[in-house]
C-alpha atoms as a PDB file:
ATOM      1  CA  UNK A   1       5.467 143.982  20.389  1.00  0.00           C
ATOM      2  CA  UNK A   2       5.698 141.155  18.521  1.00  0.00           C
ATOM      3  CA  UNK A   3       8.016 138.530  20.651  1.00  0.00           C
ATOM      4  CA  UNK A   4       9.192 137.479  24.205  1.00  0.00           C
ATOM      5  CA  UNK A   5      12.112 139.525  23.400  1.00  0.00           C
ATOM      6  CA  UNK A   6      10.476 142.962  23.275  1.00  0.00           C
ATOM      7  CA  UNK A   7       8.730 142.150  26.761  1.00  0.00           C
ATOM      8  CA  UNK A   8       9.711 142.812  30.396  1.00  0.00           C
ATOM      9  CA  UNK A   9      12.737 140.283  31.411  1.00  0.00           C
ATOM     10  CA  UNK A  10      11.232 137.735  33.663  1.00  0.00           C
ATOM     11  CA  UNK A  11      12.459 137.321  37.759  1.00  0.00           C
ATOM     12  CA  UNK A  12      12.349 134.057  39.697  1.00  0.00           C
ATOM     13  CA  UNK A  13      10.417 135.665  43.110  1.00  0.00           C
ATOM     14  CA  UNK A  14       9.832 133.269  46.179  1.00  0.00           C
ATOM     15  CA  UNK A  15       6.491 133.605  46.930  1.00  0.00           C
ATOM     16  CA  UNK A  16       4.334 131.374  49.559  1.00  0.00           C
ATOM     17  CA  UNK A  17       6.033 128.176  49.009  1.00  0.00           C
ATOM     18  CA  UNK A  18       6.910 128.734  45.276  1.00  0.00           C
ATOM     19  CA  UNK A  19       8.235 130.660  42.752  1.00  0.00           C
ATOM     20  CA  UNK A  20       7.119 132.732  40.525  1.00  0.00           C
ATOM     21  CA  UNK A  21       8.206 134.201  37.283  1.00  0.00           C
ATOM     22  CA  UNK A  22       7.392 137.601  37.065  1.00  0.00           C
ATOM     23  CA  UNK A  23       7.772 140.385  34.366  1.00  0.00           C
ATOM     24  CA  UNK A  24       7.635 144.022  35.843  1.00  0.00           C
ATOM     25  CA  UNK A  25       7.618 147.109  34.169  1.00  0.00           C
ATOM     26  CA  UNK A  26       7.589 150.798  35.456  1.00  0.00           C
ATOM     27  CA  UNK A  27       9.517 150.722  38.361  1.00  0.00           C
ATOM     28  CA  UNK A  28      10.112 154.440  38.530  1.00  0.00           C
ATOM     29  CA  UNK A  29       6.634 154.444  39.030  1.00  0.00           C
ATOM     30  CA  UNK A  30       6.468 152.420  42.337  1.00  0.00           C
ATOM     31  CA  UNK A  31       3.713 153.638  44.437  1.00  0.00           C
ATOM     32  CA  UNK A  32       0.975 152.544  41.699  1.00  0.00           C
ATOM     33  CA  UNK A  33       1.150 149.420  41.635  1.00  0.00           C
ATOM     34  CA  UNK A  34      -1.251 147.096  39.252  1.00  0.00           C
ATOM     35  CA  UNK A  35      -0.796 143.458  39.015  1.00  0.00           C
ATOM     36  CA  UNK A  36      -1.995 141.382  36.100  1.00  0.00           C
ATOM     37  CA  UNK A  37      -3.254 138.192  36.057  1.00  0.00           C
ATOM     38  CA  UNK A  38      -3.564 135.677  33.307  1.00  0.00           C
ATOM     39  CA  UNK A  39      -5.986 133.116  32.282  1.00  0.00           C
ATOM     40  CA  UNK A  40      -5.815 129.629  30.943  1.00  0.00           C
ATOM     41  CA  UNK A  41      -4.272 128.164  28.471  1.00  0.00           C
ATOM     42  CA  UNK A  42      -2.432 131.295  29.281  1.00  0.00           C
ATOM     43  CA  UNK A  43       0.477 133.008  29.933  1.00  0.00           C
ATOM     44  CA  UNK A  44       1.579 136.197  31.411  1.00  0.00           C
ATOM     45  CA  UNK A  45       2.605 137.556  27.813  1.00  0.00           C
ATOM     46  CA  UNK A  46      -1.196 137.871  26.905  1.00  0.00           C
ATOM     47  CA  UNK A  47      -0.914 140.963  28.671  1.00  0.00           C
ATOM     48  CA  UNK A  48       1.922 142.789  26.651  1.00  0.00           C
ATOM     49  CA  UNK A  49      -0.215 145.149  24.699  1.00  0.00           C
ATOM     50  CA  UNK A  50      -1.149 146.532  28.303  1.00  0.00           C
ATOM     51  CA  UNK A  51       1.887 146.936  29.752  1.00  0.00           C
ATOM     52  CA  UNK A  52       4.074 150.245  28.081  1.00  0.00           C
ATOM     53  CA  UNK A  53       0.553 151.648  27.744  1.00  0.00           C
ATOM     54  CA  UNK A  54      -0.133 151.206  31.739  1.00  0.00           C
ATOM     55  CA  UNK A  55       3.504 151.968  32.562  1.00  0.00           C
ATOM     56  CA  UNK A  56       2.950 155.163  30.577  1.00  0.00           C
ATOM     57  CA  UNK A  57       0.125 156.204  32.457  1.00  0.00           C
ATOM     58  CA  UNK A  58       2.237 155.852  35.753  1.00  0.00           C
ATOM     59  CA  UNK A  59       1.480 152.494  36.997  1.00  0.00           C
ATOM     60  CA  UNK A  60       3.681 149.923  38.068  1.00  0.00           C
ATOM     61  CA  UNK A  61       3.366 146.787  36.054  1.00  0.00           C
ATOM     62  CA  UNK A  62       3.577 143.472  37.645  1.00  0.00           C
ATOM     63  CA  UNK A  63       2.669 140.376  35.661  1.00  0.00           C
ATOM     64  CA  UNK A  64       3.430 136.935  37.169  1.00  0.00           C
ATOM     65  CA  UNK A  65       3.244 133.725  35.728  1.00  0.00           C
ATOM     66  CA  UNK A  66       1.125 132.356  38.248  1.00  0.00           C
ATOM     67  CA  UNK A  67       1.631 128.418  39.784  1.00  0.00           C
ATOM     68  CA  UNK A  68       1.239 126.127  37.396  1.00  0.00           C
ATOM     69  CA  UNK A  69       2.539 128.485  34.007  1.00  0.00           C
ATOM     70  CA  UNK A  70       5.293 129.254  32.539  1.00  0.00           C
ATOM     71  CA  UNK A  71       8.881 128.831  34.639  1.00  0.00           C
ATOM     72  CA  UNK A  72       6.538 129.128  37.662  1.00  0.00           C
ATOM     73  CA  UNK A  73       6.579 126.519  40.027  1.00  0.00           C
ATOM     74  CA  UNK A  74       4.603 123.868  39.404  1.00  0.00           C
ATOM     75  CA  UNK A  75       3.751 122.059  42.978  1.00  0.00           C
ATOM     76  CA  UNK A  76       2.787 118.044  42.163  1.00  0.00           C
ATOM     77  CA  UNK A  77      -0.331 118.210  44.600  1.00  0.00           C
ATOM     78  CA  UNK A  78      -3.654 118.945  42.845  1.00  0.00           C
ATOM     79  CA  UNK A  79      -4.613 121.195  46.324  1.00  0.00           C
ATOM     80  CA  UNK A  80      -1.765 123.311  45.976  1.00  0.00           C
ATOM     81  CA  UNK A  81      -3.797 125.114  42.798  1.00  0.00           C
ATOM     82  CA  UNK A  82      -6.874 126.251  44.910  1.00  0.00           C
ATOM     83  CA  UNK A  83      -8.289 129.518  45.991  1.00  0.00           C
ATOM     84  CA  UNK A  84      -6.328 129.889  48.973  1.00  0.00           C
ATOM     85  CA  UNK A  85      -2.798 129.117  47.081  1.00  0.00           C
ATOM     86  CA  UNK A  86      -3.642 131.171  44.091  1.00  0.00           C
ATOM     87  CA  UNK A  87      -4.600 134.135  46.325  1.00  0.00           C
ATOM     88  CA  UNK A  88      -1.811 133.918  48.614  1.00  0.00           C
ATOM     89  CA  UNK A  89       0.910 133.904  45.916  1.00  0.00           C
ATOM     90  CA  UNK A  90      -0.619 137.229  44.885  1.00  0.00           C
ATOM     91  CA  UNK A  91      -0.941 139.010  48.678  1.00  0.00           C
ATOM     92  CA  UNK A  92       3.007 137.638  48.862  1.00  0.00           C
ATOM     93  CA  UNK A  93       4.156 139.137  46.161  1.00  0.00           C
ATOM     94  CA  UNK A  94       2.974 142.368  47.239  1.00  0.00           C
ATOM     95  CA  UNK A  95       4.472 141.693  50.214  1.00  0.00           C
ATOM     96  CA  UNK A  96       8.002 140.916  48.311  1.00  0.00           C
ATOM     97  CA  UNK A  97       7.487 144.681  46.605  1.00  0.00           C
ATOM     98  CA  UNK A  98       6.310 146.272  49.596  1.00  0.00           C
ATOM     99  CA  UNK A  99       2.818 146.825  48.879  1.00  0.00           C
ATOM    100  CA  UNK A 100       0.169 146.293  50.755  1.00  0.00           C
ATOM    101  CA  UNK A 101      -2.772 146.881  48.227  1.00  0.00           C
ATOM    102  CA  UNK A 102      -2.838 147.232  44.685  1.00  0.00           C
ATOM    103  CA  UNK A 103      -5.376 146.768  41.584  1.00  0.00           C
ATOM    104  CA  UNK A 104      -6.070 143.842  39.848  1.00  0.00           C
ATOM    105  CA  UNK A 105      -6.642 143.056  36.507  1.00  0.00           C
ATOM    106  CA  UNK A 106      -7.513 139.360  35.735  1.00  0.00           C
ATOM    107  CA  UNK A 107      -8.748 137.580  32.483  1.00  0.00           C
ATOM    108  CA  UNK A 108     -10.651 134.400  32.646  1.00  0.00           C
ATOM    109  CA  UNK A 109      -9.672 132.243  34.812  1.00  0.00           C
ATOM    110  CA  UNK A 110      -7.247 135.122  36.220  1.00  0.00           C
ATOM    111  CA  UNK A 111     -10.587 137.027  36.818  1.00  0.00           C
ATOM    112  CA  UNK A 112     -11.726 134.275  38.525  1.00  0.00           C
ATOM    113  CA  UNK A 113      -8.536 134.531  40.946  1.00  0.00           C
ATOM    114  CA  UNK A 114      -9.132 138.282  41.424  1.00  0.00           C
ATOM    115  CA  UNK A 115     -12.420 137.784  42.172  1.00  0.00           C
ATOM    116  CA  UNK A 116     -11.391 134.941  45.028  1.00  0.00           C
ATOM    117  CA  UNK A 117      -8.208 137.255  46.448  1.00  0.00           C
ATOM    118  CA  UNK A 118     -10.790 140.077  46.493  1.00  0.00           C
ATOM    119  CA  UNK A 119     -13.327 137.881  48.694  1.00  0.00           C
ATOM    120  CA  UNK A 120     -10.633 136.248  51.013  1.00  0.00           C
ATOM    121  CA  UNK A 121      -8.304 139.212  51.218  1.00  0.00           C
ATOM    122  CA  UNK A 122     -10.191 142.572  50.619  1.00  0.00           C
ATOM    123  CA  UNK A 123      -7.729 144.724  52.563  1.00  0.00           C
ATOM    124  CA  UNK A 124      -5.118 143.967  49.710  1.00  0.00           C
ATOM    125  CA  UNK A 125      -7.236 145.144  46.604  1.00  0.00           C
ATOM    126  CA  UNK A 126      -7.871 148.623  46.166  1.00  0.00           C
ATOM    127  CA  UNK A 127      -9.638 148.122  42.543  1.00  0.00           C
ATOM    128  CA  UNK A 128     -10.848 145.488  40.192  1.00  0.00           C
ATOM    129  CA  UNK A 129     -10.407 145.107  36.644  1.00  0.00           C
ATOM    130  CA  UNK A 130     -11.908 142.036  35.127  1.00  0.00           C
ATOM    131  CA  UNK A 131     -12.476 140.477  31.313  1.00  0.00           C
ATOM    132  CA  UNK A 132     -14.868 137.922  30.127  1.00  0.00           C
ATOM    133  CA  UNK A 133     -15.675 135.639  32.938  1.00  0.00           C
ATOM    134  CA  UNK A 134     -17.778 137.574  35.694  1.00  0.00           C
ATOM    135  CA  UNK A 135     -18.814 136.954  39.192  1.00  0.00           C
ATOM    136  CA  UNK A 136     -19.414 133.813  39.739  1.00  0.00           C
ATOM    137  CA  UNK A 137     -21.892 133.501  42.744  1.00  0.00           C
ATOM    138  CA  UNK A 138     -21.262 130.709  45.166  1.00  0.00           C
ATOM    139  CA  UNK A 139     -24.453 128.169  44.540  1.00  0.00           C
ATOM    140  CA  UNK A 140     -26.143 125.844  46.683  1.00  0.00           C
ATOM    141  CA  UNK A 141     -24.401 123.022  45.644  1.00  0.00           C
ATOM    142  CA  UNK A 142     -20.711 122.278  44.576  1.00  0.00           C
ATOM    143  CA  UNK A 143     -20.095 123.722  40.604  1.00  0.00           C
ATOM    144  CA  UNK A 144     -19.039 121.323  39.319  1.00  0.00           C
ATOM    145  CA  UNK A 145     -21.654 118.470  40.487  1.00  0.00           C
ATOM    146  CA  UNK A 146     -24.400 121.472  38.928  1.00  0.00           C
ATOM    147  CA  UNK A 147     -22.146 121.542  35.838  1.00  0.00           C
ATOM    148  CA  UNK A 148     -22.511 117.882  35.637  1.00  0.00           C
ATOM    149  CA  UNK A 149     -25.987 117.480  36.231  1.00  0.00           C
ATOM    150  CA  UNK A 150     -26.492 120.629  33.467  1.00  0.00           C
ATOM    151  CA  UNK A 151     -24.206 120.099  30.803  1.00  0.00           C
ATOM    152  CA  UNK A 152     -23.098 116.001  31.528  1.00  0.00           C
ATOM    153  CA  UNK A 153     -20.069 114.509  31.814  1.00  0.00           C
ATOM    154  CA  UNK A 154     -18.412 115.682  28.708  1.00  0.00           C
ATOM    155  CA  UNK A 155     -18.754 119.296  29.534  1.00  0.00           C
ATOM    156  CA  UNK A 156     -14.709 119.911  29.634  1.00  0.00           C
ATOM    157  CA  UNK A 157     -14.848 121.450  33.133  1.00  0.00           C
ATOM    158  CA  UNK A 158     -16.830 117.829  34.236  1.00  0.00           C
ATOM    159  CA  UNK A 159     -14.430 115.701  32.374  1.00  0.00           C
ATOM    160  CA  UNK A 160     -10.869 117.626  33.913  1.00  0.00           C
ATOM    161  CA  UNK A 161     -12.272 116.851  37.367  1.00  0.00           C
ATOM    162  CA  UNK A 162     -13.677 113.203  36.637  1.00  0.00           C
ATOM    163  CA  UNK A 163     -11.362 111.658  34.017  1.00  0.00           C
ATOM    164  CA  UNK A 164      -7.979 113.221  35.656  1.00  0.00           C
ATOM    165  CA  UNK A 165      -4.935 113.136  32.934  1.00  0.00           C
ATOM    166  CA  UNK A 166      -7.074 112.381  30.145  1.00  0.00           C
ATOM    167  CA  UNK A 167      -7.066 115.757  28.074  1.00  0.00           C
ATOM    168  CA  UNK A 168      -4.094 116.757  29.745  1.00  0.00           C
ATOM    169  CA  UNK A 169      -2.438 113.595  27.770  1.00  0.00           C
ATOM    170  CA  UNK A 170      -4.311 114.929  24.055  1.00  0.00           C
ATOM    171  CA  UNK A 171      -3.279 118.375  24.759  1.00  0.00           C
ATOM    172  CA  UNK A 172       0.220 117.675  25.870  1.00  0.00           C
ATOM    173  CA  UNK A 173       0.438 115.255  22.383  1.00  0.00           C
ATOM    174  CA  UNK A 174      -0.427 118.514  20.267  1.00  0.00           C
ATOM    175  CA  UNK A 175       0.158 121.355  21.855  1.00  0.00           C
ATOM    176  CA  UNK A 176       0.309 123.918  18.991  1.00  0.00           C
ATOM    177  CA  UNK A 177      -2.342 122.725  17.322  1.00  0.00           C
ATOM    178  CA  UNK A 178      -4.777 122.889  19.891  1.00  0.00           C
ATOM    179  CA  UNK A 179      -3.474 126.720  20.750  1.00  0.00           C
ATOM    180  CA  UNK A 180      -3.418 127.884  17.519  1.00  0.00           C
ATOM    181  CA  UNK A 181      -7.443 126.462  17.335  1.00  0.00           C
ATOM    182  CA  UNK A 182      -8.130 128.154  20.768  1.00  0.00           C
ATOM    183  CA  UNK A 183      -6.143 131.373  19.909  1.00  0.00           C
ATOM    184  CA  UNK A 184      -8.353 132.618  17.150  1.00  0.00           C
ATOM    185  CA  UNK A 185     -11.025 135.779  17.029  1.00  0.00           C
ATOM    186  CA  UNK A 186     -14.632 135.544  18.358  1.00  0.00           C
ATOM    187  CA  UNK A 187     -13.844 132.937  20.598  1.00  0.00           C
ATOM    188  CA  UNK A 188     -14.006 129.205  19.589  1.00  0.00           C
ATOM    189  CA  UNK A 189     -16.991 128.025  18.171  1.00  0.00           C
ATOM    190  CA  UNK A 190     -18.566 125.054  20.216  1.00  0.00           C
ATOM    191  CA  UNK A 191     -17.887 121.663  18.586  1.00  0.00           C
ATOM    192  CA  UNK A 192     -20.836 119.525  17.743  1.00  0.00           C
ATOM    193  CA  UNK A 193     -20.006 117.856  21.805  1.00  0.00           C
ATOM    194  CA  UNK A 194     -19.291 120.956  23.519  1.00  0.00           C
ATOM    195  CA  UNK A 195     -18.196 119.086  26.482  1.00  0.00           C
ATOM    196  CA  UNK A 196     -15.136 117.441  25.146  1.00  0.00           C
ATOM    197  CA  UNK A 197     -14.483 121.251  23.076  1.00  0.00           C
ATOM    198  CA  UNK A 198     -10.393 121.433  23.862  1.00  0.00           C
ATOM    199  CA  UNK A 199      -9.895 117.814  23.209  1.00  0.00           C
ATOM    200  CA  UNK A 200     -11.767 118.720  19.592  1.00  0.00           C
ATOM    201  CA  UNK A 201      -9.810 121.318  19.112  1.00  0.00           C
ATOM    202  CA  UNK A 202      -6.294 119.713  19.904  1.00  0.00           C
ATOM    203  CA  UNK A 203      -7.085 116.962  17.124  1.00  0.00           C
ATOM    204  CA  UNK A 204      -8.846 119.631  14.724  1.00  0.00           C
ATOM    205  CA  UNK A 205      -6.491 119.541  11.506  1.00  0.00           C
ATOM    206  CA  UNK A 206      -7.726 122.451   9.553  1.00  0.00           C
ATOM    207  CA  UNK A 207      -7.253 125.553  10.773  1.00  0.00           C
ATOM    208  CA  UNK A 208     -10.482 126.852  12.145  1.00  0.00           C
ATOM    209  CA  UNK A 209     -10.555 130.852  12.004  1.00  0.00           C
ATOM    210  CA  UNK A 210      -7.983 133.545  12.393  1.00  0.00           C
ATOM    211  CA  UNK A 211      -5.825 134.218  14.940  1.00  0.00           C
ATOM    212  CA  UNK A 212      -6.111 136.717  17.565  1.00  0.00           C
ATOM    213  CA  UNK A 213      -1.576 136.970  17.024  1.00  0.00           C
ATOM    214  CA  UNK A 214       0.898 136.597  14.967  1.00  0.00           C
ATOM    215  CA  UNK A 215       2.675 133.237  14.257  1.00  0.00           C
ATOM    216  CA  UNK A 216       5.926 134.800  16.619  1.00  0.00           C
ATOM    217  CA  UNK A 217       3.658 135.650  19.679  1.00  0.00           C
ATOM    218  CA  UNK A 218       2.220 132.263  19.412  1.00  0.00           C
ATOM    219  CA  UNK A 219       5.361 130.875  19.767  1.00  0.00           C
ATOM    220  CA  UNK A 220       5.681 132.051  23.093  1.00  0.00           C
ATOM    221  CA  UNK A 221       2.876 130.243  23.984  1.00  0.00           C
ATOM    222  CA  UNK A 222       3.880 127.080  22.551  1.00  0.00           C
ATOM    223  CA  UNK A 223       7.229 126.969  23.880  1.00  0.00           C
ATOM    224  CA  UNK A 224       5.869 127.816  27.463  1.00  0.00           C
ATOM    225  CA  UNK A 225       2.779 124.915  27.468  1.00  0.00           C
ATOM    226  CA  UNK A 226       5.509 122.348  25.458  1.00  0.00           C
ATOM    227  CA  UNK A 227       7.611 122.817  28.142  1.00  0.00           C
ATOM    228  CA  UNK A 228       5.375 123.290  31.205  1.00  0.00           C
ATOM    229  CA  UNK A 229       2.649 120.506  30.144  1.00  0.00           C
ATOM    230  CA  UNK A 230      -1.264 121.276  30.747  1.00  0.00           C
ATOM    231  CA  UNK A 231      -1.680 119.156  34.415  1.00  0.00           C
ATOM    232  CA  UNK A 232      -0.370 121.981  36.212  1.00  0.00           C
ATOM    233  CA  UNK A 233      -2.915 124.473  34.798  1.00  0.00           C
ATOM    234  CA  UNK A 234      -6.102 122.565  34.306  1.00  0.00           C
ATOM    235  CA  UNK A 235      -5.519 121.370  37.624  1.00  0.00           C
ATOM    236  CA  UNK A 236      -6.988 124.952  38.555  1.00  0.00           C
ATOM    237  CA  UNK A 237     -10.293 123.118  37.065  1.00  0.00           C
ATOM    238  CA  UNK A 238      -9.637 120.445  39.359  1.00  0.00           C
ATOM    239  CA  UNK A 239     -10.018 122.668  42.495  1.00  0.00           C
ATOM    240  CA  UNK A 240     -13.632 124.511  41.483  1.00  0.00           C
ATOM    241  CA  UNK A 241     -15.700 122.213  43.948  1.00  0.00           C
ATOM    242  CA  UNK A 242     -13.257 122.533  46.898  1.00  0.00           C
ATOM    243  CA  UNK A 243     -13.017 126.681  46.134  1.00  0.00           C
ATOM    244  CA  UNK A 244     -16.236 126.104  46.889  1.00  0.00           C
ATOM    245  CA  UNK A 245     -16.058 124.903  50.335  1.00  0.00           C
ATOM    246  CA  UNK A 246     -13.242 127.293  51.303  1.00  0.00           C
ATOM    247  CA  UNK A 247     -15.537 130.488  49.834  1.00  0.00           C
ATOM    248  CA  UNK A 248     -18.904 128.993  52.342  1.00  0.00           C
ATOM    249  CA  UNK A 249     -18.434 131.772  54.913  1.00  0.00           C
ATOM    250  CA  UNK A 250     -16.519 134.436  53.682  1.00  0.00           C
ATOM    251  CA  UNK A 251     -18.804 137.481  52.747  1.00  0.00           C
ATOM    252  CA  UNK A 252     -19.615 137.164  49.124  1.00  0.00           C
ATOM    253  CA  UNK A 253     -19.976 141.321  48.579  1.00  0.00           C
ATOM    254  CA  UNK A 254     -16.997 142.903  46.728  1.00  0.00           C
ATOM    255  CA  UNK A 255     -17.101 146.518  47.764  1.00  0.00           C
ATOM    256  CA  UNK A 256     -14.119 147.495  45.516  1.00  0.00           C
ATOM    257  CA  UNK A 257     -14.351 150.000  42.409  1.00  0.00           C
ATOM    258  CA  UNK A 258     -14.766 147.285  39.933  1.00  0.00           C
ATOM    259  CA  UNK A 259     -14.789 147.384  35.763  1.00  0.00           C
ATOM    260  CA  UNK A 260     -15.896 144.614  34.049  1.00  0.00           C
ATOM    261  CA  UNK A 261     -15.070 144.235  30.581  1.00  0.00           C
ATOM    262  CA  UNK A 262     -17.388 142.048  28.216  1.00  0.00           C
ATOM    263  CA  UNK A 263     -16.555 140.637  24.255  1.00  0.00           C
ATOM    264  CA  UNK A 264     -19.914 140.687  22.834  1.00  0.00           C
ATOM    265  CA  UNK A 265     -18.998 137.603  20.621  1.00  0.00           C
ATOM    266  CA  UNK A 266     -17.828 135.796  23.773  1.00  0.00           C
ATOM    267  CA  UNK A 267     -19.224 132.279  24.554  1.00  0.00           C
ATOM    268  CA  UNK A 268     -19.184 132.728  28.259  1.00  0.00           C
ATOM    269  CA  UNK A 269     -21.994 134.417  29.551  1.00  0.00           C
ATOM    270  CA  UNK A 270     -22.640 137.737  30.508  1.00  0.00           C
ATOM    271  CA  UNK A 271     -23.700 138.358  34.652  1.00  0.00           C
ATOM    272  CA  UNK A 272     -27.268 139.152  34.721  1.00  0.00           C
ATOM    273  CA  UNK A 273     -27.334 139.860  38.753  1.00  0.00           C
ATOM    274  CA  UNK A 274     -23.489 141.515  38.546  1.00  0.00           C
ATOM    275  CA  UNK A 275     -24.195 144.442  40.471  1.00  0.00           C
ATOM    276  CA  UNK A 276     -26.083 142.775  43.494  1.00  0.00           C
ATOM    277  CA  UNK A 277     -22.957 141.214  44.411  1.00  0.00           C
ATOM    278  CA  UNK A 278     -20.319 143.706  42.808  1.00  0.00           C
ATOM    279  CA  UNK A 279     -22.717 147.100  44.045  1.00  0.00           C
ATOM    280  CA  UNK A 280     -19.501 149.251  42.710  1.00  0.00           C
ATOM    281  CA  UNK A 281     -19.384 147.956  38.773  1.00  0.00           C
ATOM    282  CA  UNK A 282     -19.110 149.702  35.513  1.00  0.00           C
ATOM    283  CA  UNK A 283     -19.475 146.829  32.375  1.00  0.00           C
ATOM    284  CA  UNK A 284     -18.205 147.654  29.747  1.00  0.00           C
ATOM    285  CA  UNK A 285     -18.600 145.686  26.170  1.00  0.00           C
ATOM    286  CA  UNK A 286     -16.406 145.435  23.064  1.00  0.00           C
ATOM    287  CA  UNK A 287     -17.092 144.207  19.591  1.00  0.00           C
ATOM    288  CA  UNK A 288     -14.462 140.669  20.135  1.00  0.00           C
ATOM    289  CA  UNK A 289     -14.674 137.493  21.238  1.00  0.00           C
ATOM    290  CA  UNK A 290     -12.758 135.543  24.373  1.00  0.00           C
ATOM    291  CA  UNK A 291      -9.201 136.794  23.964  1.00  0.00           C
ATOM    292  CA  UNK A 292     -10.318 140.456  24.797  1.00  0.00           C
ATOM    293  CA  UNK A 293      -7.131 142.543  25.199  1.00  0.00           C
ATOM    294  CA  UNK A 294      -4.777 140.227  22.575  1.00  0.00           C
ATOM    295  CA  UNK A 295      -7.857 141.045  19.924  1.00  0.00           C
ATOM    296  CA  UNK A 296      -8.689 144.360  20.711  1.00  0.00           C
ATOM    297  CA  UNK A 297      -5.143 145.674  22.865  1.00  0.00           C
ATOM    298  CA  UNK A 298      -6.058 149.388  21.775  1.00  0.00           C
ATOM    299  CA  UNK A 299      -9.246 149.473  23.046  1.00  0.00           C
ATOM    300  CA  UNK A 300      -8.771 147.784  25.760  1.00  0.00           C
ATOM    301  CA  UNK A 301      -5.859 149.848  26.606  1.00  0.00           C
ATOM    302  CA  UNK A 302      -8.376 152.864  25.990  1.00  0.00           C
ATOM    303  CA  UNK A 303     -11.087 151.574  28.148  1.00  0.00           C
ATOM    304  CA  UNK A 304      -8.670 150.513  31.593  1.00  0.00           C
ATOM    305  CA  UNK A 305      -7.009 153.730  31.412  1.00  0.00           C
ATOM    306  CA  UNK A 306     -10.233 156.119  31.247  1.00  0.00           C
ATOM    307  CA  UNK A 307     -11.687 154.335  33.843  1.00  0.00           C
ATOM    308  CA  UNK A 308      -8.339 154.181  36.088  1.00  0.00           C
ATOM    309  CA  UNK A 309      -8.425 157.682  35.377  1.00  0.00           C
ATOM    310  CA  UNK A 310     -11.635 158.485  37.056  1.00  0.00           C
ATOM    311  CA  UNK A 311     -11.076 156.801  39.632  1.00  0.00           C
ATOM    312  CA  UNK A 312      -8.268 158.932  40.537  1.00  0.00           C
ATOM    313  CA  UNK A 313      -5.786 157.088  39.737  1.00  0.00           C
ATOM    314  CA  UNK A 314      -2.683 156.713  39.477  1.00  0.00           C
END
């Protein structure tokens, strides 16, 4: 695949107050259904290397543009992007297929949404697929105040939350040049100021490694954030501290046959407790950096499907 064009035609789908644009594949397979969910600065095309080979195995492929991306709705109120929201659009739009469980397969911060929807909704996940960013365990204290005691106010999850429309205003002003830096094998290397790393990157002029896609595929991406604008997404940043709060008493054990699927050359860091809150985990790791299954789609493809397929599945 090498353009929108070759993917799944997108569908408008009311879902919990919005609407979602979702690609499907596989319907003749309906009965397996897997849902894929994106990460940020994302969209759901990061997934199209997954989706003939999944279809192909007998699943049916959902991928929605969740709140905030794409032609998705994109609700004005910074609470309408928390745990609850994101989680709910997913259990609705098994509802709108007639499911009432599926797997999940998330990347980044769509990892960190499976992971929630698994906690708060357990009844509708059957199995968990997850790349790069891990369980995050619920501290003591709100993340990001920890964040900003840690890493200081520049740290870019600190500076969404406290200086509100700042990036968003940088990355909105040079959209493809801050994608094309993020987009690149190996994952981004941290800037000399870590903190403010995506504004950095959005002003970088030269080119600074080689891209995980081709100059059509990033197009896609592009056209989507040029359009869509960056408040809608980072304001999924802008909810960690109150996910927080709405995670306090909801059992923090995910029971769930779960894969988790590292890139060694990944800046965000490996679980070192994973398995005493995920008891039911197998970790795998590939040779790539942050953008695991646009850098290495084959064996990533490889790796789901083996492990689907012990689990019995589809």
């Amino acid at each position: 695949m090498s353009h929108l064009t070759d993917f799944p035609k997108p569908t408008l789908i009311p879902v919990n107050g919005v609407d979602l644009e979702v690609f499907e594949s596989g319907r003749e397979n309906k009965g397996n259904p897997i849902v894929l969910c994106h990460g940020w600065p994302e969209h759901a095309y990061s997934w199209r290397c997954q989706v003939p080979a999944l279809v192909a195995a007998g699943y049916h492929v959902i991928v929605p543009n969740q709140r905030g991306y794409g032609n998705s709705s994109r609700p004005s109120e910074v609470t309408d992007y928390d745990i609850e929201h994101l989680s709910g659009d997913l259990v609705a739009l098994l509802h709108h297929y007639g499911y009432e469980e599926a797997a999940f397969v998330g990347h980044d911060w769509g990892a960190m949404v499976v992971w929630g929807l698994t906690l708060l909704h357990p009844n509708r996940v059957n199995k968990v697929i997850n790349l790069s960013l891990p369980y995050q365990e619920r501290w003591e204290r709100p993340w990001i105040e920890v964040m900003e005691e840690i890493f200081g106010g520049d740290f870019y999850f600190v500076h969404f939350n406290r200086q509100p429309g700042v990036a968003d205003a940088v990355l909105n002003d040079n959209t493809a040049q801050f994608l094309r830096n993020m987009y690149r094998k190996n994952q981004p290397a941290l800037e000399p100021e870590p903190g403010m790393m995506m504004i950095n990157l959005a002003q970088a002029q030269t080119p600074l490694g080689e891209s995980v896609m081709s100059e059509n595929d990033l197009a896609v991406f592009v056209s989507a954030f040029e359009a869509s604008g960056f408040t809608s997404s980072i304001n999924w940043y802008r909810n960690l501290d109150r996910n927080w709060q709405l995670l306090a008493d909801v059992d923090p054990i995910i029971q769930q046959p779960t894969l988790m699927i590292y890139g060694d050359r990944d800046l965000v860091a490996k679980s070192e407790n994973l398995a005493d809150f995920v008891p039911n985990v197998d970790v795998v790791n590939l040779d790539c950096g942050h953008w695991i299954q646009q850098e290495k789609p084959e064996e990533t493809n490889q790796v789901i499907l083996k492990w689907l397929e012990q689990q019995g599945t589809p």
